[in-house]
N, C-alpha and C. Protein backbone atom coordinates (compact mmCIF):
# COMPACT_ATOMS: atom_id res chain seq x y z
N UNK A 1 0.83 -1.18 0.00
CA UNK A 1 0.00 0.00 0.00
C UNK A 1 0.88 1.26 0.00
N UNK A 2 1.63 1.42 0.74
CA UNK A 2 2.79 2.42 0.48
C UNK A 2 3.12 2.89 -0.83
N UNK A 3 3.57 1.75 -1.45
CA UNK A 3 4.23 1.66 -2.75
C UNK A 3 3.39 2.21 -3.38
N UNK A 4 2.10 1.96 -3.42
CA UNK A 4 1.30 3.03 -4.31
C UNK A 4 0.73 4.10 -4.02
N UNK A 5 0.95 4.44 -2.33
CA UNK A 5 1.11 5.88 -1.97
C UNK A 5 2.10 6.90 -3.14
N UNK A 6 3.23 6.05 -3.00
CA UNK A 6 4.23 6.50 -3.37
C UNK A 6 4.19 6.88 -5.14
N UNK A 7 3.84 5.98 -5.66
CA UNK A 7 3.60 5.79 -7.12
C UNK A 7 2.73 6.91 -7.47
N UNK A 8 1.67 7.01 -6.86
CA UNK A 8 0.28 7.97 -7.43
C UNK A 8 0.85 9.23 -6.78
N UNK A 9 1.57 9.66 -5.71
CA UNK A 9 1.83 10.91 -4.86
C UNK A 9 0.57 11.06 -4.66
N UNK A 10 -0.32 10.24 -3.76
CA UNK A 10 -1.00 10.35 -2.54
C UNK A 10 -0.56 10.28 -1.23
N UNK A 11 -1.32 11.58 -0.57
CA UNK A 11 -1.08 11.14 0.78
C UNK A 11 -1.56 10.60 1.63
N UNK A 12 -3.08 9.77 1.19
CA UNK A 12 -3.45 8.94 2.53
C UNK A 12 -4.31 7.75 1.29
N UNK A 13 -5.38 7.26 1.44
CA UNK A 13 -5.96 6.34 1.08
C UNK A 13 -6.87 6.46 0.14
N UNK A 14 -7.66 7.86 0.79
CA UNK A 14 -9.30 8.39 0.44
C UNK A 14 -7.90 9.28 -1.05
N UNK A 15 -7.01 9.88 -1.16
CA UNK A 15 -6.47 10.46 -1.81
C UNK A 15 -6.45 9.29 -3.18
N UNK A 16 -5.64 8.61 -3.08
CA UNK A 16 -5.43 7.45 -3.91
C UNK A 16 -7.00 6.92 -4.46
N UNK A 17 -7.47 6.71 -3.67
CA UNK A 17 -8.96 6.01 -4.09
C UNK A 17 -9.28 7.42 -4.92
N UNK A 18 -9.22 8.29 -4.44
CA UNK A 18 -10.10 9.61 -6.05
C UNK A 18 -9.29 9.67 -7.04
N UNK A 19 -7.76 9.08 -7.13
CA UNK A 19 -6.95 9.17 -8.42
C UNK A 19 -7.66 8.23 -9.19
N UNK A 20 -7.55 6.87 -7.95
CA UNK A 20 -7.95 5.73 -9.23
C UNK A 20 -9.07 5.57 -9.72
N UNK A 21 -9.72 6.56 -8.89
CA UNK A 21 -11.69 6.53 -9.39
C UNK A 21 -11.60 7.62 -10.49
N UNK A 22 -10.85 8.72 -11.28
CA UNK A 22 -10.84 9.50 -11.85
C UNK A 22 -10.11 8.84 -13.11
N UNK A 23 -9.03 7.93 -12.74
CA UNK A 23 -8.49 7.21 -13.79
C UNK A 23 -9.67 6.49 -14.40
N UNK A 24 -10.55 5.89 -13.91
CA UNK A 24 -11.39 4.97 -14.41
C UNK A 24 -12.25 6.11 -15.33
N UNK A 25 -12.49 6.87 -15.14
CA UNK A 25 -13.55 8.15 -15.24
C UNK A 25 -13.16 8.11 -16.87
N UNK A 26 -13.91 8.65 -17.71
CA UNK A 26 -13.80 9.36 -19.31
C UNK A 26 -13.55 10.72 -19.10
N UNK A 27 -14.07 11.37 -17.78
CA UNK A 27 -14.28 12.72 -17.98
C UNK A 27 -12.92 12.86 -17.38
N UNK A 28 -12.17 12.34 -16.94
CA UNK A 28 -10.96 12.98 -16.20
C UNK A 28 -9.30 13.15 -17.50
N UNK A 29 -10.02 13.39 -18.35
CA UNK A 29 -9.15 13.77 -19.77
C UNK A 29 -8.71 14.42 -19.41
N UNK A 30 -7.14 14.79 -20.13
CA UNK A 30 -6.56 16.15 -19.89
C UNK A 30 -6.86 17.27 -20.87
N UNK A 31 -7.14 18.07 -20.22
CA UNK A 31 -7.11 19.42 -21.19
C UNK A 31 -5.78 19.95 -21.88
N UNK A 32 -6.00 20.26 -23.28
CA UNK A 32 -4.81 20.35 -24.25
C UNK A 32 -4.42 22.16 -23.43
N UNK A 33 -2.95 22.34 -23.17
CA UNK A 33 -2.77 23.21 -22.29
C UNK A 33 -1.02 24.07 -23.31
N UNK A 34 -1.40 24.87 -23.42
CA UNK A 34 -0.25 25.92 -24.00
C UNK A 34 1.32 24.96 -23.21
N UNK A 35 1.25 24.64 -22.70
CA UNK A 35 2.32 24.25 -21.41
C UNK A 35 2.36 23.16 -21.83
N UNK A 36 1.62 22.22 -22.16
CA UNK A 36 1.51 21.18 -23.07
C UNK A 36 1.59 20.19 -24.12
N UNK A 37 1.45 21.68 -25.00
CA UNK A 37 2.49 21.82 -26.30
C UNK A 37 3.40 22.34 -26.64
N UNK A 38 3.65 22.69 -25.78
CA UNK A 38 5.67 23.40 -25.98
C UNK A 38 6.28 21.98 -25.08
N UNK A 39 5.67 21.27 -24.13
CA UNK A 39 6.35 20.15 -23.94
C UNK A 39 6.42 19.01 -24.64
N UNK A 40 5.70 19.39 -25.31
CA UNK A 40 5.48 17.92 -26.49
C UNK A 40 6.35 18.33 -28.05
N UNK A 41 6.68 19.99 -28.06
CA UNK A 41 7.28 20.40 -29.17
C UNK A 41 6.57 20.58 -30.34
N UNK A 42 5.16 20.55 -30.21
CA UNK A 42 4.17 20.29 -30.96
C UNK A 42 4.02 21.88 -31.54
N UNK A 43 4.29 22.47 -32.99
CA UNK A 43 4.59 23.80 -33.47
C UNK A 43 3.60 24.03 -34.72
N UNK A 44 2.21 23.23 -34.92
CA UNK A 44 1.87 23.56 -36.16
C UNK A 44 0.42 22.43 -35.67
N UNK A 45 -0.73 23.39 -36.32
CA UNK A 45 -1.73 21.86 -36.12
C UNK A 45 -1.72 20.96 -36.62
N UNK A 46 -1.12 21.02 -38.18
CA UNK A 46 -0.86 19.74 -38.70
C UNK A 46 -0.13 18.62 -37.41
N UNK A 47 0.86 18.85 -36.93
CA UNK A 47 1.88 18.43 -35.64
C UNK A 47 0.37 17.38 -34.67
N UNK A 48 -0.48 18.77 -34.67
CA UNK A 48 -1.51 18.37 -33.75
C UNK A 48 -2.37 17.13 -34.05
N UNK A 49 -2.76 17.64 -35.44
CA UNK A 49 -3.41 16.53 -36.17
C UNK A 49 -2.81 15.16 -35.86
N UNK A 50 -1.85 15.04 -36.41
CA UNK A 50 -0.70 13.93 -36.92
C UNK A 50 -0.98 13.22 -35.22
N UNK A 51 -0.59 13.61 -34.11
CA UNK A 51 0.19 13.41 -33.08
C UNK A 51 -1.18 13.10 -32.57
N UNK A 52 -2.62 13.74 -32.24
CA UNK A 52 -3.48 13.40 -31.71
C UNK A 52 -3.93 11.65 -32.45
N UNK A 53 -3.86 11.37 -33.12
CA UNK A 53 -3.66 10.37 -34.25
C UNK A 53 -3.14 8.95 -33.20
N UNK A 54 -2.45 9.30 -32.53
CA UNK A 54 -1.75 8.27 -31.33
C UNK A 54 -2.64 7.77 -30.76
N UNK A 55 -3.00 6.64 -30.55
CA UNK A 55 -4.44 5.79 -29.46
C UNK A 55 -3.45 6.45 -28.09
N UNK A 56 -2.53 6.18 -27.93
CA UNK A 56 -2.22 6.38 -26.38
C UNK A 56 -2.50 8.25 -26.04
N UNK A 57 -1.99 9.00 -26.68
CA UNK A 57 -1.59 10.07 -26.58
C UNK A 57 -3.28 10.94 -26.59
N UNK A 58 -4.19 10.20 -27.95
CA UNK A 58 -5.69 10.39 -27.52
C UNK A 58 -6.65 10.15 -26.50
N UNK A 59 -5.66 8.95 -25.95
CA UNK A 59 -6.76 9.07 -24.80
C UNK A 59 -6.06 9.43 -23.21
N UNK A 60 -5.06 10.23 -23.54
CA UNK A 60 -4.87 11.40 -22.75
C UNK A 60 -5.38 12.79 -22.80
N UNK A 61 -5.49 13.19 -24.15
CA UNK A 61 -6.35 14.28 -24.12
C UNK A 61 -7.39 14.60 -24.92
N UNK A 62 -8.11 15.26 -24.47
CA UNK A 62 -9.98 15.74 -24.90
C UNK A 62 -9.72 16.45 -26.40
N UNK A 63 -10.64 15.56 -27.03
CA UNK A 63 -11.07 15.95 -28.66
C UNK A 63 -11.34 17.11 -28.33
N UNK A 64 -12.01 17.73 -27.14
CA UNK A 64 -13.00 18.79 -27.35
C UNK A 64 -11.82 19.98 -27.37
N UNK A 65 -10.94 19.74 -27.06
CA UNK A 65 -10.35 21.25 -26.66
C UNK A 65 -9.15 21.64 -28.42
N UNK A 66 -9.45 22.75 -29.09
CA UNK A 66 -9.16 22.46 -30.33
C UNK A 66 -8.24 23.91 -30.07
N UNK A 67 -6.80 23.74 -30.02
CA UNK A 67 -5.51 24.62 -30.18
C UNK A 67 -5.98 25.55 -31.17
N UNK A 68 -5.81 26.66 -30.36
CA UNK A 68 -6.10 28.29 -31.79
C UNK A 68 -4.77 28.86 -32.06
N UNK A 69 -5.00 29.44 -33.17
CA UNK A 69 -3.48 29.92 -33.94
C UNK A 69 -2.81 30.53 -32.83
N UNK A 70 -3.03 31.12 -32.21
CA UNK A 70 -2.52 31.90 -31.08
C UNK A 70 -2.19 31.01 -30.16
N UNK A 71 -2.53 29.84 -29.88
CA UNK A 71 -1.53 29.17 -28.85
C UNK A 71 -0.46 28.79 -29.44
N UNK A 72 -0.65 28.16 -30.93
CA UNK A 72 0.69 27.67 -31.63
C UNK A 72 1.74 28.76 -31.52
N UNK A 73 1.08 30.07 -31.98
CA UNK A 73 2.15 31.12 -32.61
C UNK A 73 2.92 31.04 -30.57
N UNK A 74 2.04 31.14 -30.02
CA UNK A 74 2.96 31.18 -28.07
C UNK A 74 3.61 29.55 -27.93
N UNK A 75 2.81 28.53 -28.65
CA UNK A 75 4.07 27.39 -28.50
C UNK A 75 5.77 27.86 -29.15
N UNK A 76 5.31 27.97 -30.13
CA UNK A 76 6.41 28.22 -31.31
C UNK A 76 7.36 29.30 -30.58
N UNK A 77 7.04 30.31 -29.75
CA UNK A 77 7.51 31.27 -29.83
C UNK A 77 8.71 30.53 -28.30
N UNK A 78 8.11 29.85 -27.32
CA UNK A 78 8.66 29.43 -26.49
C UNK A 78 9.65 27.97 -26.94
N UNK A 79 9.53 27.15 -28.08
CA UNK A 79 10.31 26.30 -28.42
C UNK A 79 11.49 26.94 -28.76
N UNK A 80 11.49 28.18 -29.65
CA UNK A 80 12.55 28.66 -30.02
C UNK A 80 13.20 29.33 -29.05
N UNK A 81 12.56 30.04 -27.93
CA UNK A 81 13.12 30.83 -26.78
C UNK A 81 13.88 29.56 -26.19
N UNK A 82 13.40 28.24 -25.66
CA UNK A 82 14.53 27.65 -25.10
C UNK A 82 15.89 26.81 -26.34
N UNK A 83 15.21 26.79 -27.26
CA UNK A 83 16.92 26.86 -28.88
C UNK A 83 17.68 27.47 -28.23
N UNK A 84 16.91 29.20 -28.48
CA UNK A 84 17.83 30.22 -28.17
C UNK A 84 18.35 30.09 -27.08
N UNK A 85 18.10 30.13 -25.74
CA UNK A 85 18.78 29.62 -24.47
C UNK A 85 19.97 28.37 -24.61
N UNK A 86 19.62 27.30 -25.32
CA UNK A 86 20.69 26.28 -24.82
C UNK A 86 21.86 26.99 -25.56
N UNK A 87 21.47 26.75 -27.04
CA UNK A 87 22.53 27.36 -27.87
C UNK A 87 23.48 28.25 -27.22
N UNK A 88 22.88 29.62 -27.11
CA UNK A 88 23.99 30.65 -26.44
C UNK A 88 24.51 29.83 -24.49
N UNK A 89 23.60 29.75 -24.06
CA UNK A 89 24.65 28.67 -23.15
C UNK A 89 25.99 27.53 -23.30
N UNK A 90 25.60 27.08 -24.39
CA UNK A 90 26.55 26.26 -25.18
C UNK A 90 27.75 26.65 -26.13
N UNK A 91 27.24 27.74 -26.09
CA UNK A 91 28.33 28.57 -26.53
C UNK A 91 29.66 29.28 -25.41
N UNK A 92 29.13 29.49 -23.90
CA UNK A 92 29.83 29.46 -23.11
C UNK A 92 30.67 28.79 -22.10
N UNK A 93 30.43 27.19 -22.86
CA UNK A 93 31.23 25.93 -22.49
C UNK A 93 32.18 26.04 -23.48
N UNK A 94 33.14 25.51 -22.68
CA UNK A 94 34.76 25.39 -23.47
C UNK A 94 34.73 24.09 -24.49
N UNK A 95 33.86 22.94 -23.93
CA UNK A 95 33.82 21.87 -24.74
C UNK A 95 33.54 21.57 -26.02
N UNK A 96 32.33 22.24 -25.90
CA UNK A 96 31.23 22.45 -26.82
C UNK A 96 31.95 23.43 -27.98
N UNK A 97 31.71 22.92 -29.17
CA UNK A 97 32.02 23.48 -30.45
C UNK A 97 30.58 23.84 -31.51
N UNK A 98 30.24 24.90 -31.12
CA UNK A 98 28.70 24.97 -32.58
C UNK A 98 29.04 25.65 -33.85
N UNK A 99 30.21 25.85 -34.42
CA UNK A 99 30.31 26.55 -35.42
C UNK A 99 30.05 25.86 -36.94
N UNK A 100 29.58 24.57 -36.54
CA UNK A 100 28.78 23.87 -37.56
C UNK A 100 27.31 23.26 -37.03
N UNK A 101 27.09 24.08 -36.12
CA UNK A 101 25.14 23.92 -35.93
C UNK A 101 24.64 24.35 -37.01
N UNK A 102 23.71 22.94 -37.06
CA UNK A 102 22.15 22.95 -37.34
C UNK A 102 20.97 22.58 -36.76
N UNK A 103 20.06 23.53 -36.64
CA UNK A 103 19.49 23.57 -36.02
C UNK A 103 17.59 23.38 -36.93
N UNK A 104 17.88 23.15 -38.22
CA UNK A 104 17.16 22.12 -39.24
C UNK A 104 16.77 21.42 -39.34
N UNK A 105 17.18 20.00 -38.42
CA UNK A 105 16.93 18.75 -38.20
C UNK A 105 15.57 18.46 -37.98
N UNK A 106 15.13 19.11 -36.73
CA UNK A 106 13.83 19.05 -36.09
C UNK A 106 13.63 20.06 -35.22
N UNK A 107 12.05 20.20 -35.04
CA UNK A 107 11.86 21.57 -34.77
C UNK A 107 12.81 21.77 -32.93
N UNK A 108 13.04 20.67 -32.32
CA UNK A 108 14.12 20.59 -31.25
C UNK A 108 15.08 19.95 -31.18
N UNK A 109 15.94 19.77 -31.99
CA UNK A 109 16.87 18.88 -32.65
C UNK A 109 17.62 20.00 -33.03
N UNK A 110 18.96 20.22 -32.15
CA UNK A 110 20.53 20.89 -32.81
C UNK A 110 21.41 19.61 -32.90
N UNK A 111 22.12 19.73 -34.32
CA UNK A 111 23.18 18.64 -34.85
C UNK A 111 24.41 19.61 -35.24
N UNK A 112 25.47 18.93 -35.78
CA UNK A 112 26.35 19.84 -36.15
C UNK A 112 27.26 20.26 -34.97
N UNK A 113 27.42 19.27 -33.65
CA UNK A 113 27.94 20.16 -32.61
C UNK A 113 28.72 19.35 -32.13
N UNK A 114 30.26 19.90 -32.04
CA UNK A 114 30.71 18.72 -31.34
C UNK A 114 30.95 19.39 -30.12
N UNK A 115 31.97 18.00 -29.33
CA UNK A 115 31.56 17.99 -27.90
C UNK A 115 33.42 17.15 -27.64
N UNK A 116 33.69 17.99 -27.16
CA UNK A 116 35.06 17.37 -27.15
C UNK A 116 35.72 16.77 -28.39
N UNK A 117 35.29 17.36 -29.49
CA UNK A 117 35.93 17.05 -30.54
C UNK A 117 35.16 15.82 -31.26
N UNK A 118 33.93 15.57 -30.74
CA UNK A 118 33.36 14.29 -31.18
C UNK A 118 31.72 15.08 -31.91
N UNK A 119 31.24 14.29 -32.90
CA UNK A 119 29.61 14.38 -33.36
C UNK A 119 28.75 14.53 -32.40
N UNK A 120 27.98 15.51 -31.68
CA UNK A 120 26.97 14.86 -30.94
C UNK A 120 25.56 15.77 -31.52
N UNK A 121 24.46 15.05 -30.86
CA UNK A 121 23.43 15.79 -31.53
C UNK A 121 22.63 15.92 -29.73
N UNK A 122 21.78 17.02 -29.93
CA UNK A 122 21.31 17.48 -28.40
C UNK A 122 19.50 17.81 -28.93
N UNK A 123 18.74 17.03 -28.29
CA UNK A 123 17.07 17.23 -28.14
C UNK A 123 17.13 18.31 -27.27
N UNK A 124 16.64 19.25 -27.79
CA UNK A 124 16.07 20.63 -26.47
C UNK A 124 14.56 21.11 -26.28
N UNK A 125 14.25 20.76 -25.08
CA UNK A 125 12.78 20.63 -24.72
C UNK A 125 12.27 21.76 -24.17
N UNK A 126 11.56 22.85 -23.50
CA UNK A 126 11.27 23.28 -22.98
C UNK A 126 10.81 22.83 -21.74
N UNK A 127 10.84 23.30 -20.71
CA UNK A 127 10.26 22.80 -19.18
C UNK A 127 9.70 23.73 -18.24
N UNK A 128 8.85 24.95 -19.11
CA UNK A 128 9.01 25.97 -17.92
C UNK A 128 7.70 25.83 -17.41
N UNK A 129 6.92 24.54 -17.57
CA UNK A 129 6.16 24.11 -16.59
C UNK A 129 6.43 23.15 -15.21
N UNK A 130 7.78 22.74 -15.20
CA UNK A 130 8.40 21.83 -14.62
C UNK A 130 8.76 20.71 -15.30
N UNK A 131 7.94 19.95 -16.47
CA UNK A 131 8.34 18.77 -16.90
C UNK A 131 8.89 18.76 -18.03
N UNK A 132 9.21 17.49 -18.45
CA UNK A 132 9.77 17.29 -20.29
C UNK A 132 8.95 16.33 -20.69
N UNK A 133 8.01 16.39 -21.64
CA UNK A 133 7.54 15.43 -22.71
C UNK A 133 8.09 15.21 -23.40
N UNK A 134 8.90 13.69 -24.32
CA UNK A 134 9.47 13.44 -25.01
C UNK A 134 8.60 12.97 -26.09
N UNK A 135 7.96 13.43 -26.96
CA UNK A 135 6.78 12.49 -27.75
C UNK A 135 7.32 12.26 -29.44
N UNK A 136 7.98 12.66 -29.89
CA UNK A 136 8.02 12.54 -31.08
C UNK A 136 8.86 11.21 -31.38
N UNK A 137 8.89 10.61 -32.53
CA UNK A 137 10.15 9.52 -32.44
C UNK A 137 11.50 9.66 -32.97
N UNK A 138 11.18 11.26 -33.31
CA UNK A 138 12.61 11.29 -33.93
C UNK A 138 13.48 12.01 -33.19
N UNK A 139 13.01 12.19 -31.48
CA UNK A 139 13.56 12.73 -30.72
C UNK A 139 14.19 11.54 -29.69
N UNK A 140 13.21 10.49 -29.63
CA UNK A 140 13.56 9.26 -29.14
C UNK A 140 14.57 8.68 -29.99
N UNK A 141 14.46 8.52 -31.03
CA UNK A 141 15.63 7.98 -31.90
C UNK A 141 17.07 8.72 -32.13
N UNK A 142 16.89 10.05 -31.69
CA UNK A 142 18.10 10.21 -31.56
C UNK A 142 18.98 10.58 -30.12
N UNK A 143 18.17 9.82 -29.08
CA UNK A 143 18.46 10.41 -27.86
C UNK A 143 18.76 8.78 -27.33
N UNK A 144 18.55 7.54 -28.59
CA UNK A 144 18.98 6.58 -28.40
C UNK A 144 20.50 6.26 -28.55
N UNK A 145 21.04 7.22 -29.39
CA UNK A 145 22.10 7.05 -29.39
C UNK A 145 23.48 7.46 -28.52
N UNK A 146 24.41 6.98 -28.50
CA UNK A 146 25.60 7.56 -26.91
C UNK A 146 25.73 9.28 -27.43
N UNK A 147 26.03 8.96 -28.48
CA UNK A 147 26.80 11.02 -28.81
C UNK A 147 25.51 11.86 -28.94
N UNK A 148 24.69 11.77 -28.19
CA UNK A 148 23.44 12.21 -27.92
C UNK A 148 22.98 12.64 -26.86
N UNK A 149 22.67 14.42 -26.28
CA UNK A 149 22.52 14.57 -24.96
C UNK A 149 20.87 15.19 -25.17
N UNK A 150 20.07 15.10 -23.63
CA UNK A 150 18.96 16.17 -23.70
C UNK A 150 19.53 17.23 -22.64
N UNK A 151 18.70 18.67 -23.23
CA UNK A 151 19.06 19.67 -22.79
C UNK A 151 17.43 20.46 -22.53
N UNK A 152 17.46 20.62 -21.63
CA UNK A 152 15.85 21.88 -20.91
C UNK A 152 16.80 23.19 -21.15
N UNK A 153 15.17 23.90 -21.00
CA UNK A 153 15.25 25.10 -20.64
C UNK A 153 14.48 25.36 -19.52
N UNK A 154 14.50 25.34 -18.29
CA UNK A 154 13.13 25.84 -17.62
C UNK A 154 13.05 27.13 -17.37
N UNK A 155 13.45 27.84 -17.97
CA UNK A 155 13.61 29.32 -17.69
C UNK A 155 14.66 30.16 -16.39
N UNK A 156 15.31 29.55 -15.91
CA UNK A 156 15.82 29.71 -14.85
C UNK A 156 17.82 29.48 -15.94
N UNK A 157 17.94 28.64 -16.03
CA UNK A 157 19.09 28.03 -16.72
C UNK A 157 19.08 26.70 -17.30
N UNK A 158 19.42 26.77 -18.54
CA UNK A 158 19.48 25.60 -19.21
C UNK A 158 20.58 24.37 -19.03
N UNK A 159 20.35 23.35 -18.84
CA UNK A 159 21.05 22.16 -18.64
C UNK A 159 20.77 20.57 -19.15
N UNK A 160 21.79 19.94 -18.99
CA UNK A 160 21.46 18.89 -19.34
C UNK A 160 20.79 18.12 -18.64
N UNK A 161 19.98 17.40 -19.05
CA UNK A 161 19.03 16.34 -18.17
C UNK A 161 20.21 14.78 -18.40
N UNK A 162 20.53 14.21 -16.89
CA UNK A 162 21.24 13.31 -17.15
C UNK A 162 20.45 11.72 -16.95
N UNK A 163 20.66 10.52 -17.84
CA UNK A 163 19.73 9.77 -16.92
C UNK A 163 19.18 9.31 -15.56
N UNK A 164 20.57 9.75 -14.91
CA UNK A 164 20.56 9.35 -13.47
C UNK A 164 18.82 9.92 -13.09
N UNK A 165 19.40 11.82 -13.35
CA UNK A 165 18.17 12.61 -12.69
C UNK A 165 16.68 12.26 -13.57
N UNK A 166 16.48 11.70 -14.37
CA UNK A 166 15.52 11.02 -15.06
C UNK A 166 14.91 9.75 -14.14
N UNK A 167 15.56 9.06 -13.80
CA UNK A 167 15.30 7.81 -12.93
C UNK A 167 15.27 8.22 -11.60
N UNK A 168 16.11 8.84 -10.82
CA UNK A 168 15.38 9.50 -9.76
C UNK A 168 14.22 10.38 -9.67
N UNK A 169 13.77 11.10 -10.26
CA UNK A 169 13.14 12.43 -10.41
C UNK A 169 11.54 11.38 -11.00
N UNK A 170 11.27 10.52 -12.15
CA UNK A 170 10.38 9.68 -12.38
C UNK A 170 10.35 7.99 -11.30
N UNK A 171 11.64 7.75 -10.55
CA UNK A 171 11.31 6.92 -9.18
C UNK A 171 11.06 5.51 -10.13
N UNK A 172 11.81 5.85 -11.41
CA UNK A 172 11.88 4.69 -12.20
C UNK A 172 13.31 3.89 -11.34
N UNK A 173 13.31 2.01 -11.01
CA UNK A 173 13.83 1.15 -10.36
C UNK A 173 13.95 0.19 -11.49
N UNK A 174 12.94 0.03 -12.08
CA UNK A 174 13.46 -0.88 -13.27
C UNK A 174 13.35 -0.72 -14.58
N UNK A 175 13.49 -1.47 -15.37
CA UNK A 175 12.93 -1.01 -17.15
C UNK A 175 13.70 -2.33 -17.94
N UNK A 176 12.84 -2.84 -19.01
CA UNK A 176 13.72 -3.80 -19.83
C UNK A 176 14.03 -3.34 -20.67
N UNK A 177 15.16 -4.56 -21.40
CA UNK A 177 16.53 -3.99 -22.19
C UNK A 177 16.27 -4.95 -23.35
């Protein structure tokens, strides 16, 4: 029972029992949230289209709530604000070499950068809600590889997210290989 104190971040019983009675619920959808889609990197409705398209990802959030140009143009505007952040941060590491960035790849995807003299390519997410959504697969696919780092912005200072703080921070213990 603990353990799923722990799991749900409830603090007593009656807490847990309204998560899992809300999980069961249809109505306890998430609402599509500006904060939402800058964590998901999501920059165009087509993006929206395409991506709502996911059985898993749909039945996280409500058909009903339909993104207006004006949230995209404030997604868009904050994907590029944290670019702009890592980049010029990365520019003030000694390691780090960008004088062959591209930043083309994907709409959060800089390549072109080395890193001690080596290829690496860096996913940059926004987080200035606190979290990182990783949803696309071509962000997963390249964050599969070793010369591959992720980098936030949460508005405060940009950094790398390391796996360690991924597995502590999500209280992930296991995973198969």
């Amino acid at each position: 029972m603990d353990d799923l104190l722990v799991e749900f971040d409830a603090k007593d019983l009656s807490e847990l029992r309204n998560l899992l009675t809300k999980g069961k619920n249809k109505n306890s959808i998430l609402q599509v949230t500006e904060d939402i889609l800058v964590s998901m990197g999501i920059t165009s409705i087509e993006q929206w289209q395409e991506a709502i398209k996911d059985k898993n990802l749909a039945e996280l959030f409500s058909h009903e709530s339909t993104p207006t140009t004006d949230m995209f143009v404030y997604v868009q505007s904050l994907i590029k604000q944290a670019k702009e952040n890592v980049i010029k941060h990365l520019e003030t590491l000694d390691n780090y070499d960008l004088a062959l960035l591209d930043d083309s790849t994907a709409p959060t995807v800089l390549a072109g950068i080395l890193k001690d003299g080596e290829s690496i390519s860096i996913v940059v997410r926004p987080a200035y809600d606190g979290e990182v959504i990783v949803y696309y697969g071509s962000e997963r696919d390249i964050l599969d590889y070793e010369n591959s780092e992720l980098w936030i912005d949460d508005g405060k200072e940009p950094r790398k997210i390391s796996l360690g703080h991924i597995l502590k921070s999500a209280n992930i213990v296991k995973f198969p290989v």
